[in-house]
N, C-alpha and C. Protein backbone atom coordinates (compact mmCIF):
# COMPACT_ATOMS: atom_id res chain seq x y z
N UNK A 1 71.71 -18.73 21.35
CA UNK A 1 70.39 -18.80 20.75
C UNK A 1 69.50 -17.78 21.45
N UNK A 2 68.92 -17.15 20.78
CA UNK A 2 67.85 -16.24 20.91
C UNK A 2 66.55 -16.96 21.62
N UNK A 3 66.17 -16.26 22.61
CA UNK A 3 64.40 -16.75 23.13
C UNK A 3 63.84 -17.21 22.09
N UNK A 4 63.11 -16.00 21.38
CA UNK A 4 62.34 -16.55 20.25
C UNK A 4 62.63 -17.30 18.91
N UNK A 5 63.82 -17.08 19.20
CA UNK A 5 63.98 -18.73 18.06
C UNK A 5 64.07 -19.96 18.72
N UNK A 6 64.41 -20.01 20.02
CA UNK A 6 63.51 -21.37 20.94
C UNK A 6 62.41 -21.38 21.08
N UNK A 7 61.43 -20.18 21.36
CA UNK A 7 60.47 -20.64 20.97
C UNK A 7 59.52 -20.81 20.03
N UNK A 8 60.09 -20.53 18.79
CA UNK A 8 59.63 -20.67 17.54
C UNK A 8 60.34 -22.12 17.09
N UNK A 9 61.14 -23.01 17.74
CA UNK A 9 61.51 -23.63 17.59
C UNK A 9 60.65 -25.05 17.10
N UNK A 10 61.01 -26.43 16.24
CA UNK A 10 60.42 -26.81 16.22
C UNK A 10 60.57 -28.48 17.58
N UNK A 11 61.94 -27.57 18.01
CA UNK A 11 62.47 -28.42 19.15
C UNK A 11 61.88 -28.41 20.48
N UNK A 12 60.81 -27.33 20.71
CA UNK A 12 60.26 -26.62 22.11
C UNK A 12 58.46 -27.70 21.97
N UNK A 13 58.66 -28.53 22.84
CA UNK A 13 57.03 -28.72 22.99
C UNK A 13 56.73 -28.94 24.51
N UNK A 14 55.55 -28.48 24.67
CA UNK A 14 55.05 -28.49 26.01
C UNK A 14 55.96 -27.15 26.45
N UNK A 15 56.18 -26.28 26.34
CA UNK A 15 57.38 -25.59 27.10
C UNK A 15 58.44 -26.33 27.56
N UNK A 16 59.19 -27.20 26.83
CA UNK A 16 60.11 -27.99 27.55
C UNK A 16 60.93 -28.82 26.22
N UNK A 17 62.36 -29.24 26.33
CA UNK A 17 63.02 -29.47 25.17
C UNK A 17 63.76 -30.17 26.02
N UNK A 18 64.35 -31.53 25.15
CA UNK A 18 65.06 -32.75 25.50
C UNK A 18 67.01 -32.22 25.09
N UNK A 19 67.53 -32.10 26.13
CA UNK A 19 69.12 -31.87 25.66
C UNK A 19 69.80 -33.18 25.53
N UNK A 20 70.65 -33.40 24.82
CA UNK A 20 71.05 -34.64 24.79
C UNK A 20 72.86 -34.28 25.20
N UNK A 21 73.62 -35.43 25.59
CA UNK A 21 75.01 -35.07 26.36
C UNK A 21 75.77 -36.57 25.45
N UNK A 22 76.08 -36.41 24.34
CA UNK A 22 77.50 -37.30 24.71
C UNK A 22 78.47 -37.91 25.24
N UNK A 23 78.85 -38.77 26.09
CA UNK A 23 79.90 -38.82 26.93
C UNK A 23 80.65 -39.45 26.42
N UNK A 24 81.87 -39.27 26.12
CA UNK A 24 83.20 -40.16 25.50
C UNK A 24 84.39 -41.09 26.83
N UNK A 25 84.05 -42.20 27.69
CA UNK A 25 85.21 -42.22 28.82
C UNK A 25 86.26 -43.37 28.12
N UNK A 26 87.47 -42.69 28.39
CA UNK A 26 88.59 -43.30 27.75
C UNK A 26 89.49 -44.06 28.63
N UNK A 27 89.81 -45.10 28.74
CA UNK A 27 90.54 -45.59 29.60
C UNK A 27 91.83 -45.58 30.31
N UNK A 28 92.53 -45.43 28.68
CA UNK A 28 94.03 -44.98 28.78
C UNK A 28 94.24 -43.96 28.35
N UNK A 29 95.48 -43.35 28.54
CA UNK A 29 95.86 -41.70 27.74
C UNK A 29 96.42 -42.28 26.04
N UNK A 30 96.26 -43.30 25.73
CA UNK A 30 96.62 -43.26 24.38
C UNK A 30 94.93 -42.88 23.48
N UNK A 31 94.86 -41.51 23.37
CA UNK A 31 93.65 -40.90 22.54
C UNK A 31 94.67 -40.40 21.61
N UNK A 32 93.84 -40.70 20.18
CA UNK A 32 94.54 -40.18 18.78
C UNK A 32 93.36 -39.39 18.43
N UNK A 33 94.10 -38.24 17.39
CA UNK A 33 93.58 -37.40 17.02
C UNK A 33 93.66 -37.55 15.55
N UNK A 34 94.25 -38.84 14.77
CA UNK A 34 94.39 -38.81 13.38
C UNK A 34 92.92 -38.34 12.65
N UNK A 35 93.61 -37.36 11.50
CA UNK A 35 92.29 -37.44 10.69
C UNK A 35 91.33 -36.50 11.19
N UNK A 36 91.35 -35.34 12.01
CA UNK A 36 90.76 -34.71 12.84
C UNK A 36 91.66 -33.33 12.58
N UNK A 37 90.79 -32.14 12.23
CA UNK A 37 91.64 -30.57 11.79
C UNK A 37 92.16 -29.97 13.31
N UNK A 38 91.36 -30.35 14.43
CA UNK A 38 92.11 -30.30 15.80
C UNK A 38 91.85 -30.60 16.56
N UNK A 39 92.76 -31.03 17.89
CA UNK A 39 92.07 -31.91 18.34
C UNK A 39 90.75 -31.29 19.78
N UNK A 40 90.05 -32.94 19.59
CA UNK A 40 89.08 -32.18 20.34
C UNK A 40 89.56 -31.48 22.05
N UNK A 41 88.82 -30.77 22.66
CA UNK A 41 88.80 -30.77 24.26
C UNK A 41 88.51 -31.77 24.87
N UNK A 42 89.20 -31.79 25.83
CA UNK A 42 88.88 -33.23 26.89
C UNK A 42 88.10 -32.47 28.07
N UNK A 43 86.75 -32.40 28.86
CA UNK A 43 86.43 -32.16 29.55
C UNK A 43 86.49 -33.20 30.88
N UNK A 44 87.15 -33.03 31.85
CA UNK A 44 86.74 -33.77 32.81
C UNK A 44 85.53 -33.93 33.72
N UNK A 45 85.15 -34.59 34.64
CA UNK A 45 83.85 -34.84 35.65
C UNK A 45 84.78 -35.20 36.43
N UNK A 46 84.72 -34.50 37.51
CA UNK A 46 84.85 -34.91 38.92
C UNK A 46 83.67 -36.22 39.54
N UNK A 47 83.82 -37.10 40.07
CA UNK A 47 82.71 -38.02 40.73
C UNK A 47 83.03 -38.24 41.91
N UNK A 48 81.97 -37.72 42.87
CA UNK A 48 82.34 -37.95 44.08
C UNK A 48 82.53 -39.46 44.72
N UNK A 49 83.09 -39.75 45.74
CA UNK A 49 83.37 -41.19 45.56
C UNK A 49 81.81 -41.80 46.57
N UNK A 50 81.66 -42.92 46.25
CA UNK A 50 80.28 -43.60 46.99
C UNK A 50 80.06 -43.02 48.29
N UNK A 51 78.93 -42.84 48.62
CA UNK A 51 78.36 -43.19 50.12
C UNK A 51 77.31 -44.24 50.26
N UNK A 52 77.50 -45.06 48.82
CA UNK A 52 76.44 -46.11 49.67
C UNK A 52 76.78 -46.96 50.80
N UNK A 53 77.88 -47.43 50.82
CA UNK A 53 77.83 -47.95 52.36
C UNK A 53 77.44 -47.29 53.23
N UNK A 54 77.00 -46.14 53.74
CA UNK A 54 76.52 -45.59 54.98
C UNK A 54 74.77 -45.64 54.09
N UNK A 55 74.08 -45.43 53.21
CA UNK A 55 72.76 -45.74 53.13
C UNK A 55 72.61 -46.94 53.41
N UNK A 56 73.45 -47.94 52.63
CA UNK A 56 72.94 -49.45 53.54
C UNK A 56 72.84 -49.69 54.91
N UNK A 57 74.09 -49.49 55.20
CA UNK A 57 73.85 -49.47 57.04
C UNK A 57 73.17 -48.85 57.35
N UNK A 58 72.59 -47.65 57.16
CA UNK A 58 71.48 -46.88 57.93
C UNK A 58 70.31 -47.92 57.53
N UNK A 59 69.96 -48.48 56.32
CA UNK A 59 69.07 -49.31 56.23
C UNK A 59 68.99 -50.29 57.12
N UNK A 60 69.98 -50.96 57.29
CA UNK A 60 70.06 -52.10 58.31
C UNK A 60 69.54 -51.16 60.04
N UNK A 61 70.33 -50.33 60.39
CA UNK A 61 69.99 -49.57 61.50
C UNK A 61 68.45 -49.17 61.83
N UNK A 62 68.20 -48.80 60.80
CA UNK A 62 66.71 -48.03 60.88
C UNK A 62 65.37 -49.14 60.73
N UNK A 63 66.22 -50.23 59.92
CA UNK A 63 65.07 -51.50 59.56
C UNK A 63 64.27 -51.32 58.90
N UNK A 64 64.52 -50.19 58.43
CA UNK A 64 63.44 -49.63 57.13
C UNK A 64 63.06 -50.69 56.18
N UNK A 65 61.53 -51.31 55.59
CA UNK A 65 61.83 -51.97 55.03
C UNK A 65 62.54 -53.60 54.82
N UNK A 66 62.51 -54.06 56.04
CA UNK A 66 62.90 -55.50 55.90
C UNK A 66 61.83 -55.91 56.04
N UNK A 67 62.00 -57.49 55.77
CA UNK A 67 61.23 -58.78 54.89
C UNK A 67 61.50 -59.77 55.74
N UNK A 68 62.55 -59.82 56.50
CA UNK A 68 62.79 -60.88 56.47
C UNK A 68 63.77 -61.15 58.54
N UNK A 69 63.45 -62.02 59.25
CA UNK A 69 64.03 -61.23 60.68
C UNK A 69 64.89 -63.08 61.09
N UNK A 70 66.05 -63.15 61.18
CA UNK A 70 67.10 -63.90 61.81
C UNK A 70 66.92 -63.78 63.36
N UNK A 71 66.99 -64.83 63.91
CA UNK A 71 67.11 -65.36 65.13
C UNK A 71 68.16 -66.00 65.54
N UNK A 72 69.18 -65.40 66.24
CA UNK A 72 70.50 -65.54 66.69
C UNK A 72 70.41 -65.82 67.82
N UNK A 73 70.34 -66.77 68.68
CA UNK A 73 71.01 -66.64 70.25
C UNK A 73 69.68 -66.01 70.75
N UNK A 74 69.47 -65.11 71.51
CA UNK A 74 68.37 -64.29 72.17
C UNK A 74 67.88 -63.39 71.43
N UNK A 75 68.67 -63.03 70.41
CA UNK A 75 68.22 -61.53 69.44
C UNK A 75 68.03 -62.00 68.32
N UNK A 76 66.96 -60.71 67.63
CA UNK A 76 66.52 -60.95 66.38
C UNK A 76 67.31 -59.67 65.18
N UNK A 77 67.15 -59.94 64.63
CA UNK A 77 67.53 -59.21 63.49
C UNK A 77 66.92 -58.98 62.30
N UNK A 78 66.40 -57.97 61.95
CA UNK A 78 65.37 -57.69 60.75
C UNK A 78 66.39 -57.58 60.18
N UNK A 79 66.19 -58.02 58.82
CA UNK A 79 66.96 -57.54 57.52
C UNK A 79 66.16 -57.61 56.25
N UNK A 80 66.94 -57.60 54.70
CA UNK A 80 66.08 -56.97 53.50
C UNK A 80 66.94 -58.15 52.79
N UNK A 81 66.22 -59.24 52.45
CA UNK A 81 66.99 -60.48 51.54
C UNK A 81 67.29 -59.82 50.36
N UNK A 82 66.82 -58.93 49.80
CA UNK A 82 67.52 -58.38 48.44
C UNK A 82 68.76 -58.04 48.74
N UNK A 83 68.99 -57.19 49.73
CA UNK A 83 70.23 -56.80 50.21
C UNK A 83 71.72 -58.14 50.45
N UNK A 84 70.66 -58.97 51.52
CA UNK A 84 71.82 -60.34 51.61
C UNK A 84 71.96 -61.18 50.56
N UNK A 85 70.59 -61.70 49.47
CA UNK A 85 71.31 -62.32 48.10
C UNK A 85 72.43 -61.60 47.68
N UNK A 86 72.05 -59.99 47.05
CA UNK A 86 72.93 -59.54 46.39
C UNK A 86 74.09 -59.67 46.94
N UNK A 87 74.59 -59.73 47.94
CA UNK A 87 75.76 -59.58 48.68
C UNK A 87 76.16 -61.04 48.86
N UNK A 88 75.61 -62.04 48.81
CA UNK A 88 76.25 -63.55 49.13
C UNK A 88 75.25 -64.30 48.16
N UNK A 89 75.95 -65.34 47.38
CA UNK A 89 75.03 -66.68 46.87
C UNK A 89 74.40 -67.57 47.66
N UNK A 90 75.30 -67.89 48.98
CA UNK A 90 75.20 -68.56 49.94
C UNK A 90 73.25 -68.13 50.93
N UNK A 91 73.20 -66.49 51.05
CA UNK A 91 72.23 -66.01 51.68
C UNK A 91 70.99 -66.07 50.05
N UNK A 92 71.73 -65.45 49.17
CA UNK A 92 70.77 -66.12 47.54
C UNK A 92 70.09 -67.45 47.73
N UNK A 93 70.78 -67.86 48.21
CA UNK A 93 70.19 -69.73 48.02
C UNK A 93 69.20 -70.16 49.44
N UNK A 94 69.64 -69.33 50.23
CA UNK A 94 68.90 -69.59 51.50
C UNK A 94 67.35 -68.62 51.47
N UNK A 95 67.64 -67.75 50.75
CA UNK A 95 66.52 -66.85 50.70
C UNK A 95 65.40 -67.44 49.29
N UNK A 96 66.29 -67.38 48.44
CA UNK A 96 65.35 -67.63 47.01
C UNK A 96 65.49 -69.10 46.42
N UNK A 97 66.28 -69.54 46.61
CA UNK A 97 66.81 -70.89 46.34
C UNK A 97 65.99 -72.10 46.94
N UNK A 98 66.23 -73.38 46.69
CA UNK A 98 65.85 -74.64 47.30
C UNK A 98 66.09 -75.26 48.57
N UNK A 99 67.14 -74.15 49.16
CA UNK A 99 67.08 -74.50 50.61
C UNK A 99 66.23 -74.01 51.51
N UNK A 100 66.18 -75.51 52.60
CA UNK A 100 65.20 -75.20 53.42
C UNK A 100 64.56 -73.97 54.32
N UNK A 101 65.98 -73.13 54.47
CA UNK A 101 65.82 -71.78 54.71
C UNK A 101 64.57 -70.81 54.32
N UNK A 102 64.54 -70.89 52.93
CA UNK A 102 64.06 -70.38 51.95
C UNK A 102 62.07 -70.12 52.38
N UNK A 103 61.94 -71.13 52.98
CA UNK A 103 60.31 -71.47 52.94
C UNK A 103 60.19 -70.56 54.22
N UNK A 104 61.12 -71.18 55.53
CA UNK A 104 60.86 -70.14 56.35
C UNK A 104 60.97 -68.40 56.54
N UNK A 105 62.36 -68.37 55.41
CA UNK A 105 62.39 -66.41 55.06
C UNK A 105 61.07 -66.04 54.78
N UNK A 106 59.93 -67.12 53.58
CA UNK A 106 58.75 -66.37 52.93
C UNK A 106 57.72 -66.25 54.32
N UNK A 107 58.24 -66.71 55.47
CA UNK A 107 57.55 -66.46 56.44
C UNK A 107 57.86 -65.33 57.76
N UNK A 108 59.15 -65.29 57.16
CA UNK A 108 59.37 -64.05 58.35
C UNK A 108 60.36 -64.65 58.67
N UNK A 109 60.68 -65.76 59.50
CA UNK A 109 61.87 -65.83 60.20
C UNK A 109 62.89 -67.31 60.01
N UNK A 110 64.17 -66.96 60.58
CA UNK A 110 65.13 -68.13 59.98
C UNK A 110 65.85 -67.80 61.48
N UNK A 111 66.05 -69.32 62.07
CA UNK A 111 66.73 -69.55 63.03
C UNK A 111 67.63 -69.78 63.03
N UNK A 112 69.19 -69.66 63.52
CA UNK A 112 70.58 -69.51 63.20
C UNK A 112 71.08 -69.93 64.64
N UNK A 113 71.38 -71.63 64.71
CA UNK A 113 71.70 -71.89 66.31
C UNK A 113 72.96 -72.26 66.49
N UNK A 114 73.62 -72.19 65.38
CA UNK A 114 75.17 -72.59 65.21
C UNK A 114 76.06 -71.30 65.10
N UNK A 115 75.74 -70.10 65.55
CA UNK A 115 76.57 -68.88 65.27
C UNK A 115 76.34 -67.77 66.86
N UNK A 116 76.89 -67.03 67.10
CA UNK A 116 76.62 -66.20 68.51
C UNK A 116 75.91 -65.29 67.48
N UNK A 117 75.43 -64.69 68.38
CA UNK A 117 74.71 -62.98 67.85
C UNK A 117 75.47 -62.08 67.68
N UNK A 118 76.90 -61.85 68.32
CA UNK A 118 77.82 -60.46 68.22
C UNK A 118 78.50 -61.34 66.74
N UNK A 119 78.80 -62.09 66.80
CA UNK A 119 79.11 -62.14 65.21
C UNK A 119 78.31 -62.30 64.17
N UNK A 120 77.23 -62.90 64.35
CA UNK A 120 76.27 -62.64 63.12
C UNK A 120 75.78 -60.97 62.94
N UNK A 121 75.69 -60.19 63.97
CA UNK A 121 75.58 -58.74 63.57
C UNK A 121 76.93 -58.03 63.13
N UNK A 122 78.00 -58.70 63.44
CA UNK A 122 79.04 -58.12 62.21
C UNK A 122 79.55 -59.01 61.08
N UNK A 123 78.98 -60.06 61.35
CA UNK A 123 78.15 -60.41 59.52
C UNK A 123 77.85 -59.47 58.79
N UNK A 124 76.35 -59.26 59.27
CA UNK A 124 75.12 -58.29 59.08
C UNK A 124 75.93 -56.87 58.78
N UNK A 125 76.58 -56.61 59.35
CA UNK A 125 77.18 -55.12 59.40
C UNK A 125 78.12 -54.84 58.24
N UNK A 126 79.36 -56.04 58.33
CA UNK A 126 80.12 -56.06 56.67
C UNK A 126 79.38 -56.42 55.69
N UNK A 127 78.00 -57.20 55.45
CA UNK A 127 77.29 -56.95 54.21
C UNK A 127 76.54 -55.99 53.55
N UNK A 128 76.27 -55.04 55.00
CA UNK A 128 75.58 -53.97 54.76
C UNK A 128 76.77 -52.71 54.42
N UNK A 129 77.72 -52.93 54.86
CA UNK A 129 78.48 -51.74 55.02
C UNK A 129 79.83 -51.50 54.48
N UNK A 130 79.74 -53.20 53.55
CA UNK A 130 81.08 -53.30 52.49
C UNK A 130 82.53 -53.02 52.79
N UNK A 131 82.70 -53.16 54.15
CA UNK A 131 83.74 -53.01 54.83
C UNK A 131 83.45 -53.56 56.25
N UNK A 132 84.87 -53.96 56.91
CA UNK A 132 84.53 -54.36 58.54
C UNK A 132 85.55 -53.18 59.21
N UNK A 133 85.86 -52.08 58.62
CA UNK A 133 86.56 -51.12 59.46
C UNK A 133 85.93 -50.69 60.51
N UNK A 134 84.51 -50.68 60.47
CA UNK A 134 83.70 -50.03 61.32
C UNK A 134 82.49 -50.83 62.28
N UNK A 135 82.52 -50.84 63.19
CA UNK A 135 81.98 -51.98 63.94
C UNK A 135 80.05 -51.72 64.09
N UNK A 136 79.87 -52.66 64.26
CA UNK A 136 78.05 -52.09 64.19
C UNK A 136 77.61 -51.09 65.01
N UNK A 137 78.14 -51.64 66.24
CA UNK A 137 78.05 -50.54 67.59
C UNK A 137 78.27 -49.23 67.31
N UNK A 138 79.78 -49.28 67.11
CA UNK A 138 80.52 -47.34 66.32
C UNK A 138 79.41 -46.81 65.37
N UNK A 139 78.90 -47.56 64.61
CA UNK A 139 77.75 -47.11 63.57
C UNK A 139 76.45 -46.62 64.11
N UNK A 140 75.79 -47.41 64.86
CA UNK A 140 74.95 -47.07 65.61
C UNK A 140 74.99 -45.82 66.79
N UNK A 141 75.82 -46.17 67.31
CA UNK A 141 76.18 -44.93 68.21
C UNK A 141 75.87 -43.31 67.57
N UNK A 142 77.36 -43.56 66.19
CA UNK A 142 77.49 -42.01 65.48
C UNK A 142 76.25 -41.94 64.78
N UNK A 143 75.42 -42.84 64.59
CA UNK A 143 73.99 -42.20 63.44
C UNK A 143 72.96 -42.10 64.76
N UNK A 144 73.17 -42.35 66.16
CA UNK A 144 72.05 -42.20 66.87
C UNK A 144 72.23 -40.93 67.68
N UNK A 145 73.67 -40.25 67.76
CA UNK A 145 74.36 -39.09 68.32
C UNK A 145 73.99 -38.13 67.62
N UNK A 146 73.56 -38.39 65.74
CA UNK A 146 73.49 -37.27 64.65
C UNK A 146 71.87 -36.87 65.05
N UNK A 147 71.01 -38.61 65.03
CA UNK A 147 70.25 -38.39 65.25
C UNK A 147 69.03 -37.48 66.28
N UNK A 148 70.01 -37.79 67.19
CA UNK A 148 69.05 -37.42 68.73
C UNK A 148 70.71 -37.46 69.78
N UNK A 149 71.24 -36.10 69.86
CA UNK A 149 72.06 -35.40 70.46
C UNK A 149 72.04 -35.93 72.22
N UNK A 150 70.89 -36.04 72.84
CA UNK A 150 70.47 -36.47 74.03
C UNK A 150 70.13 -37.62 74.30
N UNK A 151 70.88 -38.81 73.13
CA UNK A 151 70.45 -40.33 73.18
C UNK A 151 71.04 -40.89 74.46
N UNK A 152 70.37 -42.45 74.79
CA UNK A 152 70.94 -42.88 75.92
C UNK A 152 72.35 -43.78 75.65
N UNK A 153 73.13 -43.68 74.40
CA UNK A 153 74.03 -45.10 74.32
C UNK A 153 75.38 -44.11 74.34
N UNK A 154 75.69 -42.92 74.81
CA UNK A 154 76.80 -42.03 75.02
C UNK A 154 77.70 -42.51 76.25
């Protein structure tokens, strides 16, 4: 297409035009072409595979944004109840639900006297991080090494 027949177009407003994309995803390789003069091209997309588990954990790490802070043993723990509903019914029900939990989250804090702290932070760590391959510590360490080269936890 020519410039000026885009912009003589009656498709061009504001200087700016809406493209639209089809996407066809097929599940299996049984695609038929009956009834069709040839068949179409198959274009592929590459998709890179997730990194949200490392944005969550950095969320958890950084505390960006929490609501809500657990009391384990001597330590506290900020966290983001959207994050722990979505991830458990059990933390759903304690956060938004009718348990007693619930009244104290809308206040900030929930006391937890039946669990140690090194395992409730790798609780905390496999909900945030959708895997337990990687330990909270190892996490913290490598995002505080990226962070600040001259940290003290080396």
């Amino acid at each position: 297409m020519r410039r000026e027949d885009l912009e003589n177009s009656k498709h061009l407003k504001d200087d700016s035009f809406v493209v639209r994309c089809d996407i066809a995803v097929t599940i299996t390789n049984d695609f038929r072409t009956e009834g069709l003069d040839e068949a179409p091209t198959m274009t592929y997309v590459l998709v890179m595979p997730s990194n949200l588990h490392h944005h969550l954990s950095d969320l958890l790490l950084t505390e960006k944004g929490t609501d809500v802070v657990f009391e384990v043993g001597s330590q506290t723990f900020k966290v983001h109840r959207c994050v722990l509903a979505a991830r458990s019914p059990v933390f759903s029900a304690e956060l938004f639900g009718q348990m007693k939990e619930s009244d104290a989250a809308a206040g900030g804090g929930i006391r937890i006297d039946d669990m140690e702290a090194h395992v409730f932070k790798a609780l905390l760590f496999f909900v945030y991080r959708l895997t337990a391959r990687e330990s909270y510590e190892q996490r913290r360490r490598a995002r505080c090494h990226v962070t600040a080269p001259a940290c003290c936890c080396r």
